[in-house]
C-alpha atoms as a PDB file:
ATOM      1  CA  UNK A   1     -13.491  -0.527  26.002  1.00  0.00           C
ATOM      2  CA  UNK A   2      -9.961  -0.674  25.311  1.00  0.00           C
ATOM      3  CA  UNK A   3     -10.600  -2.484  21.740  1.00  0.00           C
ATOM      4  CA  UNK A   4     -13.108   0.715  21.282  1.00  0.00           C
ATOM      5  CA  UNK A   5     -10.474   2.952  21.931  1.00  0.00           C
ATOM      6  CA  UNK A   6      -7.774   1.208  19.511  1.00  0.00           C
ATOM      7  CA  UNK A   7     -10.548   0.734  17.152  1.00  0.00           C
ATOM      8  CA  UNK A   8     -11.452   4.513  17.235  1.00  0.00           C
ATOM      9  CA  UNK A   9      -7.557   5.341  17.149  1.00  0.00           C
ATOM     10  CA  UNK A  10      -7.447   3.815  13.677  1.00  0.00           C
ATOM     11  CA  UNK A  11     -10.121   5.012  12.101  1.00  0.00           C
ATOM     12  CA  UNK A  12      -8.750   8.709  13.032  1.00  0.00           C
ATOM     13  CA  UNK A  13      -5.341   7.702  11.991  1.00  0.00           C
ATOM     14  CA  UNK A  14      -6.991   6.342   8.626  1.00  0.00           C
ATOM     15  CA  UNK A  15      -8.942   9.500   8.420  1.00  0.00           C
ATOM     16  CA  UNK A  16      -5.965  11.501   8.689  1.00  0.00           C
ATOM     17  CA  UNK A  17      -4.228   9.382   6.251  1.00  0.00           C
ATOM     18  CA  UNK A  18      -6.771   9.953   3.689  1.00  0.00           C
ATOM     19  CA  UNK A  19      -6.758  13.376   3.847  1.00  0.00           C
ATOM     20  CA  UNK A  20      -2.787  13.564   3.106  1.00  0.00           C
ATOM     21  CA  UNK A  21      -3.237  13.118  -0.496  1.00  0.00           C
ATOM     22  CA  UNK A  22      -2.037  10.837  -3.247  1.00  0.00           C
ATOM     23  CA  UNK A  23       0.364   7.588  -2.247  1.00  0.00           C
ATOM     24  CA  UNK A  24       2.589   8.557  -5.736  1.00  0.00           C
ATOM     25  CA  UNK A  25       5.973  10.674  -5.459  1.00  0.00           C
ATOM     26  CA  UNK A  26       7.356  12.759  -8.290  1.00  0.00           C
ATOM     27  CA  UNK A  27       7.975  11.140 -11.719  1.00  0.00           C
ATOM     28  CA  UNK A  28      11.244   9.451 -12.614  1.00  0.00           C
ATOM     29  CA  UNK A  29      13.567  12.159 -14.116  1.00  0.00           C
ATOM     30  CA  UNK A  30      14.149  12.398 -18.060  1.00  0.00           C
ATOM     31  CA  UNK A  31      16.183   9.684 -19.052  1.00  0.00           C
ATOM     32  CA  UNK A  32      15.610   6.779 -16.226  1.00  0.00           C
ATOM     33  CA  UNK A  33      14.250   3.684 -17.402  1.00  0.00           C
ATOM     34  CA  UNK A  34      10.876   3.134 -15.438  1.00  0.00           C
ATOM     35  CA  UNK A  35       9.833  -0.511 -14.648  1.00  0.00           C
ATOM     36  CA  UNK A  36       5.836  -0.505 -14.462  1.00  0.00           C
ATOM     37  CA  UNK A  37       4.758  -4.218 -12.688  1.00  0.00           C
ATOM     38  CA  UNK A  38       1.507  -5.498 -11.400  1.00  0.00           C
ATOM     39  CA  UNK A  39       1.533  -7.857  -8.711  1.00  0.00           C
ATOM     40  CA  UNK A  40      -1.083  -9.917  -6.211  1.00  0.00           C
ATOM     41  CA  UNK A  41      -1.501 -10.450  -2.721  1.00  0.00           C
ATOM     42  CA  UNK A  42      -4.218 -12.655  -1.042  1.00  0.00           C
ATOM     43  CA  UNK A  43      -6.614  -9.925   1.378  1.00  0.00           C
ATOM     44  CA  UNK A  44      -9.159 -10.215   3.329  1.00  0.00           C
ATOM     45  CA  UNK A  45     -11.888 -10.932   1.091  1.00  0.00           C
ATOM     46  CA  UNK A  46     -10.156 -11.458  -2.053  1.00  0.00           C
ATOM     47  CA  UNK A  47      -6.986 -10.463  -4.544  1.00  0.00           C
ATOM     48  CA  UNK A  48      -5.432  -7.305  -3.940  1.00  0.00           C
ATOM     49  CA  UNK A  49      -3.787  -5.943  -7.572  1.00  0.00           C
ATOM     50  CA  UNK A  50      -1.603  -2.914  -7.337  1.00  0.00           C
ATOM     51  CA  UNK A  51       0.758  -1.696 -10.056  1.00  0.00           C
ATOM     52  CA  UNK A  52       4.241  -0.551  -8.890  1.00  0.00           C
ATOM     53  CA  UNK A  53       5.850   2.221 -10.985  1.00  0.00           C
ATOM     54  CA  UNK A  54       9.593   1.695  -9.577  1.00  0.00           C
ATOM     55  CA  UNK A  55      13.399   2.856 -11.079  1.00  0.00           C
ATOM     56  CA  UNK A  56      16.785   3.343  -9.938  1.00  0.00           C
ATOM     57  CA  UNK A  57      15.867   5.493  -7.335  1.00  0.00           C
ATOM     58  CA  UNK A  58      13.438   3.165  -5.661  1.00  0.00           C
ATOM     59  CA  UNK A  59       9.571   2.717  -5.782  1.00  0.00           C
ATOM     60  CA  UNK A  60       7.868   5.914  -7.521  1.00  0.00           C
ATOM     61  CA  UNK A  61       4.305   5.023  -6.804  1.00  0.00           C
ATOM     62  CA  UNK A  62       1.931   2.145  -6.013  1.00  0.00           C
ATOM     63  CA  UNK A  63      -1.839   2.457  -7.115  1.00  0.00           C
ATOM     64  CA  UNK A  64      -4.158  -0.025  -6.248  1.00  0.00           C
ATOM     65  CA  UNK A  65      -5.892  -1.295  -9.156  1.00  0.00           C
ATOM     66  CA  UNK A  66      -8.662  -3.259  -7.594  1.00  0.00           C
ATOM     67  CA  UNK A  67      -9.380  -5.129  -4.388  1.00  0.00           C
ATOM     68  CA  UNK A  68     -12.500  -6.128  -2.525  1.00  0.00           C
ATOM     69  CA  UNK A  69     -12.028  -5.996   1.107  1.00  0.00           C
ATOM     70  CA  UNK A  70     -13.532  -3.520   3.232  1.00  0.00           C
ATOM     71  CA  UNK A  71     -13.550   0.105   1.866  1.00  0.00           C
ATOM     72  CA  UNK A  72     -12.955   2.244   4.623  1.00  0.00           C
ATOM     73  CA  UNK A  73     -10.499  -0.539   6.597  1.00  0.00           C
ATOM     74  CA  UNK A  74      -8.862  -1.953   4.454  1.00  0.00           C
ATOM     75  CA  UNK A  75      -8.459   0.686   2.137  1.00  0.00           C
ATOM     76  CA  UNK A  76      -7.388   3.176   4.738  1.00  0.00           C
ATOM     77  CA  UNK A  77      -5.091   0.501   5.781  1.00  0.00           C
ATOM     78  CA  UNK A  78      -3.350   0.309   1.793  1.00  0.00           C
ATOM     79  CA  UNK A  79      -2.844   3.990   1.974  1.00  0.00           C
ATOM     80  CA  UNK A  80      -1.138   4.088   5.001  1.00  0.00           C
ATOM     81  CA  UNK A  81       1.154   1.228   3.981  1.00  0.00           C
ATOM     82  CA  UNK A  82       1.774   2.782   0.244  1.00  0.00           C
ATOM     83  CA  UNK A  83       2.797   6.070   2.230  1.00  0.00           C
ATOM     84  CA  UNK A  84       5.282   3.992   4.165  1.00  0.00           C
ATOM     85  CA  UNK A  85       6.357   1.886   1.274  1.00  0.00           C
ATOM     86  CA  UNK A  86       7.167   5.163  -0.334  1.00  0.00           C
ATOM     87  CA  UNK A  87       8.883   6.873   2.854  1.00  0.00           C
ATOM     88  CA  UNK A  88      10.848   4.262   3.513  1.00  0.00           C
ATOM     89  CA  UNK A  89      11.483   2.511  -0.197  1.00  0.00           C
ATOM     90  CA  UNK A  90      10.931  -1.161   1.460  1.00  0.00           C
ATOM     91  CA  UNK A  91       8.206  -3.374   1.926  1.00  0.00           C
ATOM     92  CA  UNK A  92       9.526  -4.893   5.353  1.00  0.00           C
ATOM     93  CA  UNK A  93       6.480  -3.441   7.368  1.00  0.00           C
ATOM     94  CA  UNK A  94       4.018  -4.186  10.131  1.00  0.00           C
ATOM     95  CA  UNK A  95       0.238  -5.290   9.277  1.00  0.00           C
ATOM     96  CA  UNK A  96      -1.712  -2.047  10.293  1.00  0.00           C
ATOM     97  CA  UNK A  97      -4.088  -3.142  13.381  1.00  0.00           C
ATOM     98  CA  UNK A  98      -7.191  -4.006  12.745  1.00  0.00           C
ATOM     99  CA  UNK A  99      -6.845  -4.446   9.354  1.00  0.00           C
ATOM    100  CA  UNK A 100      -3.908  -7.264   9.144  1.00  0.00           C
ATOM    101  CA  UNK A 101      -5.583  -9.231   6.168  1.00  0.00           C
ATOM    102  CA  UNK A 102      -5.983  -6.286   3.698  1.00  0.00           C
ATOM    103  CA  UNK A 103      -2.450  -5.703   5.151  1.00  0.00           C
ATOM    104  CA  UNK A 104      -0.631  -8.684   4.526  1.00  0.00           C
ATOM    105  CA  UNK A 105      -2.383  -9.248   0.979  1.00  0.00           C
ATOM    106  CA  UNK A 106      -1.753  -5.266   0.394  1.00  0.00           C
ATOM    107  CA  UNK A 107       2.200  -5.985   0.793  1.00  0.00           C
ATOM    108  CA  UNK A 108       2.189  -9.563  -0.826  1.00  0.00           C
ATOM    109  CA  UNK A 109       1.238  -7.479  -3.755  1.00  0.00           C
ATOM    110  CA  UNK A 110       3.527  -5.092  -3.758  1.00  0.00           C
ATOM    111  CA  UNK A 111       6.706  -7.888  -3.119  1.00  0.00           C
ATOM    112  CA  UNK A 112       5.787  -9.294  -5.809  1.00  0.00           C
ATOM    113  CA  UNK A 113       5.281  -6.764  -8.340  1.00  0.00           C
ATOM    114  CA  UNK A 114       8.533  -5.581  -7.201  1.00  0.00           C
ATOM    115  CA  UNK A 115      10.118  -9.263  -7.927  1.00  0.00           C
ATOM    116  CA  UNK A 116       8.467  -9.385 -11.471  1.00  0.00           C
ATOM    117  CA  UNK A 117      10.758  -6.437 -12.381  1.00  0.00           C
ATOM    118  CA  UNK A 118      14.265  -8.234 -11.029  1.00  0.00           C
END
């Protein structure tokens, strides 16, 4: 019952997540340099491939090029965590619940995308 209920809790929060839009901010501003870098991460069924549009002002946006875990999980999962990536401009965040795989391999990606630029 109680894995149900935390079960059901994601899938609304993922629902809700979708429905806020697109995980990319405003463009850099005329005359910042704007590092574009792709990086991996190991999910739960496979590579994870993002590409990380970043400049001085932080991370700009984070698109998900291709991945193969679960599309409603561990998608749901990537958007939430590109949201929070963006929020908060760092990658130091928890594995969503129930989806800690496509998590992990989601922000292994973006880490290192962000280090190809440095």
């Amino acid at each position: 019952m109680k894995t149900n209920l935390l079960f059901l809790s994601f899938l609304c929060a993922s629902i809700l997540t979708a429905c806020a839009g697109s995980t990319s901010s405003a463009p850099a501003t005329a005359g910042e340099p704007e590092s574009v870098s792709e990086g991996t991460g190991q999910g739960y069924r496979g590579l994870i491939r993002v590409l990380v549009r970043s400049n001085s002002n932080g991370i700009q946006s984070i698109e998900v090029i291709d991945h193969t875990d679960d599309e409603f999980i561990g998608e749901a999962a990537m958007e939430s965590l590109a949201e929070s990536i963006l929020e908060s401009n760092s990658t130091d965040l928890d594995a969503v619940s129930g989806a800690t795989e496509s998590s992990r391999g989601f922000l292994e990606a973006v880490r290192n995308a962000l280090h190809l630029r440095e």
